[in-house]
PDB file of N, CA and C in Angstrom:
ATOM      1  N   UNK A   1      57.434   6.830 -41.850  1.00  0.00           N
ATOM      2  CA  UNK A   1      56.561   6.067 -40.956  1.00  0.00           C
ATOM      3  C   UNK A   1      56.595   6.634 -39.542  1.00  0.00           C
ATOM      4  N   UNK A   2      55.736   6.625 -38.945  1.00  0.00           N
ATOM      5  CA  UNK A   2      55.694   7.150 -37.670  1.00  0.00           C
ATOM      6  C   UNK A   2      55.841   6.222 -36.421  1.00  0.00           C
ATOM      7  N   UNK A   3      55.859   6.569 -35.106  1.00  0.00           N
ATOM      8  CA  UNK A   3      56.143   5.360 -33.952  1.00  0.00           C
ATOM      9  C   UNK A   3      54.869   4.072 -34.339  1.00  0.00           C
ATOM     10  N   UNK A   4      53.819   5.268 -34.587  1.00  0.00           N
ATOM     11  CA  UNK A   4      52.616   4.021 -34.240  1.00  0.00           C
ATOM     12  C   UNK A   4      52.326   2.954 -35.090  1.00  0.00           C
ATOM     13  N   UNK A   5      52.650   3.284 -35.802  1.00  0.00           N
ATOM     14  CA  UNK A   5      52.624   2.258 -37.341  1.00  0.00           C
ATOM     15  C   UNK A   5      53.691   1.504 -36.932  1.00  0.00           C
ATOM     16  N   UNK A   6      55.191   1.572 -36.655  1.00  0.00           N
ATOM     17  CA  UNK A   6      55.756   1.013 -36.401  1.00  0.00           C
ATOM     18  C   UNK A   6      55.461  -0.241 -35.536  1.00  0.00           C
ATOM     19  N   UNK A   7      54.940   0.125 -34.081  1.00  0.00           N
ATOM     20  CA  UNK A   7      54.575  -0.474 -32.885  1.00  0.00           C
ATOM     21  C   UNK A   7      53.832  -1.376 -33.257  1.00  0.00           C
ATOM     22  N   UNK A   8      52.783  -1.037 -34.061  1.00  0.00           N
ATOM     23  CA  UNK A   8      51.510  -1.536 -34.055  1.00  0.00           C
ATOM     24  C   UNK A   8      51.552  -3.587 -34.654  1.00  0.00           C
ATOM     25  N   UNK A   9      52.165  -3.672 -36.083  1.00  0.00           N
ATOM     26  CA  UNK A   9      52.534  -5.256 -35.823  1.00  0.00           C
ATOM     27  C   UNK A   9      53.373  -6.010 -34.741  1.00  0.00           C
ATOM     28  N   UNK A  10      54.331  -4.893 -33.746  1.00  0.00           N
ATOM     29  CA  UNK A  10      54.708  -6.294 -33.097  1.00  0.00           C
ATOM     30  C   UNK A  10      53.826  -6.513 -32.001  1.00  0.00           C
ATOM     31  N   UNK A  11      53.209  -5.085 -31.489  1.00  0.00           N
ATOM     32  CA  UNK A  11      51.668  -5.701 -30.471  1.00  0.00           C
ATOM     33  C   UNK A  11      50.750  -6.429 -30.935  1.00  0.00           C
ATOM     34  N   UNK A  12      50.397  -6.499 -32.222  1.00  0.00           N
ATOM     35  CA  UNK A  12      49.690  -7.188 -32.922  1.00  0.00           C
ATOM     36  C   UNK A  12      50.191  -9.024 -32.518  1.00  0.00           C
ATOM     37  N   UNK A  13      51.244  -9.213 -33.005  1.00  0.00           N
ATOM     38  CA  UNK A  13      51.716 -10.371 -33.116  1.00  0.00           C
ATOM     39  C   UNK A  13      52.289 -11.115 -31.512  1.00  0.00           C
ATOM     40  N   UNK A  14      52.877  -9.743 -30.595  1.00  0.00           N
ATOM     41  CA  UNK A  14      52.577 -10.813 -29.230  1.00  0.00           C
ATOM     42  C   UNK A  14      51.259 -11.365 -29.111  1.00  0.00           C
ATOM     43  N   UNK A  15      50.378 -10.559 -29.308  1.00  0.00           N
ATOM     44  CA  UNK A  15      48.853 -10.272 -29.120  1.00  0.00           C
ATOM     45  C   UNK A  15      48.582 -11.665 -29.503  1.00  0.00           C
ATOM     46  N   UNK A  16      48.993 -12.097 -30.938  1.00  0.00           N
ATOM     47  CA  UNK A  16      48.550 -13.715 -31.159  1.00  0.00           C
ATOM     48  C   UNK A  16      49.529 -14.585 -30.693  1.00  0.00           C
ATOM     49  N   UNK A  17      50.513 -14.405 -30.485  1.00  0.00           N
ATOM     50  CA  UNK A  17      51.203 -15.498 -29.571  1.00  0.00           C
ATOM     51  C   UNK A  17      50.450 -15.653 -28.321  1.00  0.00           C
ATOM     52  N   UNK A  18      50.378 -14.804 -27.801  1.00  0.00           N
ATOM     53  CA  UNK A  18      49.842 -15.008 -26.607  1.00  0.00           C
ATOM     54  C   UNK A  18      48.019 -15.862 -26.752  1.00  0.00           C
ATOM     55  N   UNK A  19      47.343 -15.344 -27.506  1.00  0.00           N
ATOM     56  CA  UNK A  19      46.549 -16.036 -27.850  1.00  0.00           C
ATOM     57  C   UNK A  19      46.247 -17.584 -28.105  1.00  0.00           C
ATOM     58  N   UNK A  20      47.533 -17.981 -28.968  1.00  0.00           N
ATOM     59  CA  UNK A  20      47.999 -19.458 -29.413  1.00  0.00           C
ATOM     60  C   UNK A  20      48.163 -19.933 -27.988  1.00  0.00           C
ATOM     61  N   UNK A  21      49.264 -19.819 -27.540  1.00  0.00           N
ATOM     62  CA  UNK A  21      49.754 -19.907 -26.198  1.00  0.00           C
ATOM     63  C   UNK A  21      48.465 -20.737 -25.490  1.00  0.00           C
ATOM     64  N   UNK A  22      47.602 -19.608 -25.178  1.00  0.00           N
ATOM     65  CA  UNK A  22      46.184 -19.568 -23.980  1.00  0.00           C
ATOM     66  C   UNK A  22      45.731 -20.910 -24.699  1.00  0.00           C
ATOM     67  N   UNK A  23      45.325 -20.487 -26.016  1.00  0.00           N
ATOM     68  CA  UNK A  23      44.254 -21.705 -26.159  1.00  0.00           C
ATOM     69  C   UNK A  23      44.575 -23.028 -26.323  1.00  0.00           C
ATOM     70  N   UNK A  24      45.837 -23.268 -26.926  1.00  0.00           N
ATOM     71  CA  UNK A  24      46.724 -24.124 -26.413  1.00  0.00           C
ATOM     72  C   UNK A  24      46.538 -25.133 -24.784  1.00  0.00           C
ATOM     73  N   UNK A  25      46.888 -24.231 -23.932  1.00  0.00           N
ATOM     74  CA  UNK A  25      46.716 -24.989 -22.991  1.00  0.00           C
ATOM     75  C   UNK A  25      45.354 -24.935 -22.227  1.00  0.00           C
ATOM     76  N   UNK A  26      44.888 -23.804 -22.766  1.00  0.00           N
ATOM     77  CA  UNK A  26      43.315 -24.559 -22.040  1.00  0.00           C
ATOM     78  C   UNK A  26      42.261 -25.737 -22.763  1.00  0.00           C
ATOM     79  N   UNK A  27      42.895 -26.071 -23.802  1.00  0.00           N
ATOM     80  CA  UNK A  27      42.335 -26.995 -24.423  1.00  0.00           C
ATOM     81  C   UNK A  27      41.735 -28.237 -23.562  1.00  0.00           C
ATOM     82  N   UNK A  28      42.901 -28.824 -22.780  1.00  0.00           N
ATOM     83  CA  UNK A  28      42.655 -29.803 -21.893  1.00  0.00           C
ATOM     84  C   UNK A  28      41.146 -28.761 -20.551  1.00  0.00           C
ATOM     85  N   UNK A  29      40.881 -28.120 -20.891  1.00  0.00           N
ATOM     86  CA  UNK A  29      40.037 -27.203 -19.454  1.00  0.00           C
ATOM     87  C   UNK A  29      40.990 -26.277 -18.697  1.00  0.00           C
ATOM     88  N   UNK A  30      40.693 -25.703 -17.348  1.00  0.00           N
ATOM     89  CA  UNK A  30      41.310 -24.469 -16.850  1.00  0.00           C
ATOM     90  C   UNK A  30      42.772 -24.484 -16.767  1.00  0.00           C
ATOM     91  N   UNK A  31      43.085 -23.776 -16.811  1.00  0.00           N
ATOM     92  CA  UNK A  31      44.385 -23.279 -17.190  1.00  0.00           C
ATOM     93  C   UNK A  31      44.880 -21.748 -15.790  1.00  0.00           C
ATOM     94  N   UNK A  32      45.482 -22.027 -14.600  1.00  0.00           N
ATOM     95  CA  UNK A  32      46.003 -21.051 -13.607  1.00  0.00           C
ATOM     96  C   UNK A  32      47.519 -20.778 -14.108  1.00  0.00           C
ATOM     97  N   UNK A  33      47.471 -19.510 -14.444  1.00  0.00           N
ATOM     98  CA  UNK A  33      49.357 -18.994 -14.152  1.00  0.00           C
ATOM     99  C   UNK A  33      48.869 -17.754 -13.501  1.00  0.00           C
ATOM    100  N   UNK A  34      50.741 -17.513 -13.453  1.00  0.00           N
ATOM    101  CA  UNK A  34      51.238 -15.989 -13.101  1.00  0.00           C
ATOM    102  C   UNK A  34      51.678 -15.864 -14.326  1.00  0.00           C
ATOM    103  N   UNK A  35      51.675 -14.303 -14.681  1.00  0.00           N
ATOM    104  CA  UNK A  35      52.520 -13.924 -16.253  1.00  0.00           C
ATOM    105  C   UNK A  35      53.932 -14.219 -15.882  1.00  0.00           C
ATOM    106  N   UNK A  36      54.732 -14.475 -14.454  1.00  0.00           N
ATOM    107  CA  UNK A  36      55.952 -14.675 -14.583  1.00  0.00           C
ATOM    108  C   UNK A  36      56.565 -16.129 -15.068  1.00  0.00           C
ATOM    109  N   UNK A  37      55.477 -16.922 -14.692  1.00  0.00           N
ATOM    110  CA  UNK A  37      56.178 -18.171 -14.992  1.00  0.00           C
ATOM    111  C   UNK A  37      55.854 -18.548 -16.652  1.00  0.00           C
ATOM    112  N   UNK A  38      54.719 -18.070 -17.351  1.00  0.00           N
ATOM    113  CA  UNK A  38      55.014 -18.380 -18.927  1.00  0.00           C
ATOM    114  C   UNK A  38      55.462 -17.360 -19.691  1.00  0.00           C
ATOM    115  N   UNK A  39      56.195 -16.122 -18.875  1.00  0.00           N
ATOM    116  CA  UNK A  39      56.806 -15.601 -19.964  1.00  0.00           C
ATOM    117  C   UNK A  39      57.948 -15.972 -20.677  1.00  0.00           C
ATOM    118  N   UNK A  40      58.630 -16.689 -19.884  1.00  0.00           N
ATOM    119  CA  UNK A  40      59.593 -17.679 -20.974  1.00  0.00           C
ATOM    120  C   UNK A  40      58.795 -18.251 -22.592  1.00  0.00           C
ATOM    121  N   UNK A  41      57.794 -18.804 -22.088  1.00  0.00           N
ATOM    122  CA  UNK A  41      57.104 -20.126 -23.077  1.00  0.00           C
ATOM    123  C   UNK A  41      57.170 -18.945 -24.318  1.00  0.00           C
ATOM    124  N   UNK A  42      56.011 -18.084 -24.098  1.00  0.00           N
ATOM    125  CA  UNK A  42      55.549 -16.822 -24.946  1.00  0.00           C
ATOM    126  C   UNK A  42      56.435 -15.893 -25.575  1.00  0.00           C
ATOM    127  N   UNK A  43      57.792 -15.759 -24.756  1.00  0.00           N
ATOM    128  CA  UNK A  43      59.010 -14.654 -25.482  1.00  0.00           C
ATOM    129  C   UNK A  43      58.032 -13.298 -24.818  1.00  0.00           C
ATOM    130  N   UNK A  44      57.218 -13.348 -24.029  1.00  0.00           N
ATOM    131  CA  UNK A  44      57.338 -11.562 -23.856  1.00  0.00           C
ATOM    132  C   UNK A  44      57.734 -11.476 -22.094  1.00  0.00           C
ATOM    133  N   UNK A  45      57.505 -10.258 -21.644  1.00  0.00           N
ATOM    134  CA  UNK A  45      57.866  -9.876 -20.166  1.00  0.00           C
ATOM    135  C   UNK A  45      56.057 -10.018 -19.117  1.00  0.00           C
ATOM    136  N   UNK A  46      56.816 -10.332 -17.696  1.00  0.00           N
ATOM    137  CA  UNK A  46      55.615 -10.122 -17.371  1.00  0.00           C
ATOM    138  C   UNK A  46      54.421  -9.221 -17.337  1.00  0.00           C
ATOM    139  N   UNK A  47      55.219  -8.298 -17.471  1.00  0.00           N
ATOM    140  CA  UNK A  47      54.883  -7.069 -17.658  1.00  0.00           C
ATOM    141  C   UNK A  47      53.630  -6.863 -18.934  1.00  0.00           C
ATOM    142  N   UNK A  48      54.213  -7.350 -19.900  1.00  0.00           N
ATOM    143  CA  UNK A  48      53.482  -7.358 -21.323  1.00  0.00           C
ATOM    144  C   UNK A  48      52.381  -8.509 -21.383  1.00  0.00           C
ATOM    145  N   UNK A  49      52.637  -9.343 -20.560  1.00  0.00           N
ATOM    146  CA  UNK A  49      51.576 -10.351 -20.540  1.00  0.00           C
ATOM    147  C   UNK A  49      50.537  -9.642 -19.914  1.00  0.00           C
ATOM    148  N   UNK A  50      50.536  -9.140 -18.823  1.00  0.00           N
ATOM    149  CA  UNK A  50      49.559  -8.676 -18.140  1.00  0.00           C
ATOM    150  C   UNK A  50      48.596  -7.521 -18.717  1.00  0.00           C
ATOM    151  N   UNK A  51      49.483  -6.853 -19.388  1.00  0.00           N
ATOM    152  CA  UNK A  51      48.691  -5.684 -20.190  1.00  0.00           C
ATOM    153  C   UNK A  51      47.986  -6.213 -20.903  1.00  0.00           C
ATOM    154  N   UNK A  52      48.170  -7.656 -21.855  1.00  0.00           N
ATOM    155  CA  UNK A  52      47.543  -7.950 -23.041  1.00  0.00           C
ATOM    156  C   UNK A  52      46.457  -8.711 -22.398  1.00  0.00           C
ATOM    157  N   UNK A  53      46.528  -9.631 -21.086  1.00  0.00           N
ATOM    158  CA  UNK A  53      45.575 -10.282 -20.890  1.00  0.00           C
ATOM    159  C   UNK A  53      44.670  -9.767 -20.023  1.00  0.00           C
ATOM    160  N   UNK A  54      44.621  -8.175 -19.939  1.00  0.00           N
ATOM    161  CA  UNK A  54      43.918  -7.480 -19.473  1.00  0.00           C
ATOM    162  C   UNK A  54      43.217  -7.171 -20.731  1.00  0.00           C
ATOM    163  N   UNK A  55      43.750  -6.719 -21.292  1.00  0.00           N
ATOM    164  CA  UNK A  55      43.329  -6.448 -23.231  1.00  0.00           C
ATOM    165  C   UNK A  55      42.560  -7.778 -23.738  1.00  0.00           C
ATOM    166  N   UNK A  56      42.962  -9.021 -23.778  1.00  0.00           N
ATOM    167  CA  UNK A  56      42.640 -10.140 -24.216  1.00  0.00           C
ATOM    168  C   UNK A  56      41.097 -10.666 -22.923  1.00  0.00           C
ATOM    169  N   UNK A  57      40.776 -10.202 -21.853  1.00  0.00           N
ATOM    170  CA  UNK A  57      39.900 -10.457 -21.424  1.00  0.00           C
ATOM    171  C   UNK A  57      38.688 -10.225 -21.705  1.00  0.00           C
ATOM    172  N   UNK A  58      38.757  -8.671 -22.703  1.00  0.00           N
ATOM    173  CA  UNK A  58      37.699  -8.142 -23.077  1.00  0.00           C
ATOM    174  C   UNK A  58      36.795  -8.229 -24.462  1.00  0.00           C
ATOM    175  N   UNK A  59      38.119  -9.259 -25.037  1.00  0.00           N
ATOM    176  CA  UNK A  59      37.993  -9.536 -27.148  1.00  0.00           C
ATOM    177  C   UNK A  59      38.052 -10.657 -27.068  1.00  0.00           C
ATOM    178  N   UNK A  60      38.307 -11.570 -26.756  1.00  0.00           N
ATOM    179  CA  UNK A  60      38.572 -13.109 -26.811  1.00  0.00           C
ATOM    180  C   UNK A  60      37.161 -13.714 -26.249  1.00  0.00           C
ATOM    181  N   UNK A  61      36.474 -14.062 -27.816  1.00  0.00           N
ATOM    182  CA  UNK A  61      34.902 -15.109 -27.370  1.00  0.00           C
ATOM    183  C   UNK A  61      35.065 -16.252 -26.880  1.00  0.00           C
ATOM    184  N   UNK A  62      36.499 -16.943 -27.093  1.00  0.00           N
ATOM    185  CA  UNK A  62      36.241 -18.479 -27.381  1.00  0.00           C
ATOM    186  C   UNK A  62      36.927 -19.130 -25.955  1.00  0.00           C
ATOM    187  N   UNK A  63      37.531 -17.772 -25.155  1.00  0.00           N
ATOM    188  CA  UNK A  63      38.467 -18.016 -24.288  1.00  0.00           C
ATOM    189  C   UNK A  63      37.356 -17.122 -22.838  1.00  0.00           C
ATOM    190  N   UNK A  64      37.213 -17.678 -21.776  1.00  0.00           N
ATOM    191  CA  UNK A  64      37.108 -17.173 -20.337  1.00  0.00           C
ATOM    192  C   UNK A  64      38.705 -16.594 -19.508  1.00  0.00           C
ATOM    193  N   UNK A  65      38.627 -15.517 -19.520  1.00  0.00           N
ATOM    194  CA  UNK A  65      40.179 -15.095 -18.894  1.00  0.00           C
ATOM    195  C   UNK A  65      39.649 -14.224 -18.051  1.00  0.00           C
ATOM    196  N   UNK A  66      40.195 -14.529 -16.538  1.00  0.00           N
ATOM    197  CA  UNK A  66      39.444 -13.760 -15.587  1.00  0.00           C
ATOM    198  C   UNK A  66      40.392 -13.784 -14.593  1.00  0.00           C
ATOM    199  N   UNK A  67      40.873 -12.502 -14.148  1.00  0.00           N
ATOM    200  CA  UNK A  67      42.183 -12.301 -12.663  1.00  0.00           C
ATOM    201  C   UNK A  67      41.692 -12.927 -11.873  1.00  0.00           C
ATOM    202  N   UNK A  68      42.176 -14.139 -11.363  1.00  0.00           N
ATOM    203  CA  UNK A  68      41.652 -14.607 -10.494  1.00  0.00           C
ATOM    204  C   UNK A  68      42.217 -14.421  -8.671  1.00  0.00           C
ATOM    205  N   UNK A  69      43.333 -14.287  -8.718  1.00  0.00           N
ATOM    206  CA  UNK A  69      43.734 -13.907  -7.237  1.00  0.00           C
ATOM    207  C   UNK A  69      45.438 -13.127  -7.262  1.00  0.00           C
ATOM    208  N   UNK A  70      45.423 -12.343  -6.325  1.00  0.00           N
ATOM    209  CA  UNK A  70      46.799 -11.828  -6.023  1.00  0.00           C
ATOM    210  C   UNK A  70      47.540 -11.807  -4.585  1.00  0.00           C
ATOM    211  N   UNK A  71      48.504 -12.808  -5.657  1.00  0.00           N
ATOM    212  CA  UNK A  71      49.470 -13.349  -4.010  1.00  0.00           C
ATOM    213  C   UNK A  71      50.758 -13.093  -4.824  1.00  0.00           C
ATOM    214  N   UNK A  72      51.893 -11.255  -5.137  1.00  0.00           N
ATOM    215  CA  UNK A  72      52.648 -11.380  -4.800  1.00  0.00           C
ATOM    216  C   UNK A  72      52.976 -10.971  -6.839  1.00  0.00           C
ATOM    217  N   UNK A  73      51.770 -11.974  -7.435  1.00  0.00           N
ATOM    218  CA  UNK A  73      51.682 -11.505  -8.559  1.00  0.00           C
ATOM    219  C   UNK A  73      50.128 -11.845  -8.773  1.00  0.00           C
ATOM    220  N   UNK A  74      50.021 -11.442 -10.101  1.00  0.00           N
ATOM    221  CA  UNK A  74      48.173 -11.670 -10.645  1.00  0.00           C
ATOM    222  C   UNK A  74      48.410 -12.874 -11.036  1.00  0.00           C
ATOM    223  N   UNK A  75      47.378 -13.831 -10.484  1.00  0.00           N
ATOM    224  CA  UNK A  75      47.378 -15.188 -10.950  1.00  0.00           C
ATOM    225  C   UNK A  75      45.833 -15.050 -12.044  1.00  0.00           C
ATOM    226  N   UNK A  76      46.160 -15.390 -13.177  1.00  0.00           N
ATOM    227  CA  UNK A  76      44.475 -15.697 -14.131  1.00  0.00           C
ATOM    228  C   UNK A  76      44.250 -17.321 -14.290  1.00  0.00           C
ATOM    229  N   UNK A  77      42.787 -17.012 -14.688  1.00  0.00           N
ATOM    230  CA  UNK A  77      42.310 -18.380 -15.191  1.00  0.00           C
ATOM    231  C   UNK A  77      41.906 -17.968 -16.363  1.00  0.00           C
ATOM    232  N   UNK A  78      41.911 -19.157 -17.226  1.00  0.00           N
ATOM    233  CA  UNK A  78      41.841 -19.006 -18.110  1.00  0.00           C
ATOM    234  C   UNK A  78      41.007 -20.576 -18.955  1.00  0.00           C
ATOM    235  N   UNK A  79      39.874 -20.683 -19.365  1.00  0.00           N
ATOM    236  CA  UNK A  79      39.443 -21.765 -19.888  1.00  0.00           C
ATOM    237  C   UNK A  79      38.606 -21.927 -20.956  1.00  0.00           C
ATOM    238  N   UNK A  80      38.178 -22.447 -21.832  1.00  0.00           N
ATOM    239  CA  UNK A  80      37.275 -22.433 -22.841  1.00  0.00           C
ATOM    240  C   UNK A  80      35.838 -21.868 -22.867  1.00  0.00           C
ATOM    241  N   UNK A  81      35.862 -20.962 -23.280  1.00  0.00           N
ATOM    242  CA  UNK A  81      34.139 -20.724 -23.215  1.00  0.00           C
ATOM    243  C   UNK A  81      33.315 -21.315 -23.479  1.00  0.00           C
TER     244      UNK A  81
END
């Protein structure tokens, strides 16, 4: 097996945690974080949040995810389409 095959389910599977996660709480309507404060909730780094919900801004129909301001970190919104 090679790296990429390897890699590829556990990006896959933050990929839907993080997903669950989002829609989860935007259920109630908008939804503001920083990736630092729910990376606890989610199990990944801020770091990894940010990549994916840069990734997740562009594939996700059902979800509005949009950088909304930077103070220090990227704050998104995030709400139901």
């Amino acid at each position: 097996m090679s790296m990429s095959t390897t890699a590829q389910p556990s990006t896959k599977s933050k990929e839907r945690r993080l997903k669950r996660y989002l829609r989860d709480r935007a259920d109630d309507g908008e939804l503001y974080f920083k990736g630092k404060f729910i990376a606890e909730d989610v199990g990944l780094s801020p770091k990894e949040i940010g990549a994916l919900m840069v990734k997740l801004s562009g594939s996700v129909s059902d979800l509005e995810i949009e950088k909304w301001s930077y103070t220090g970190a990227t704050t998104w919104r995030v709400a139901p389409a």
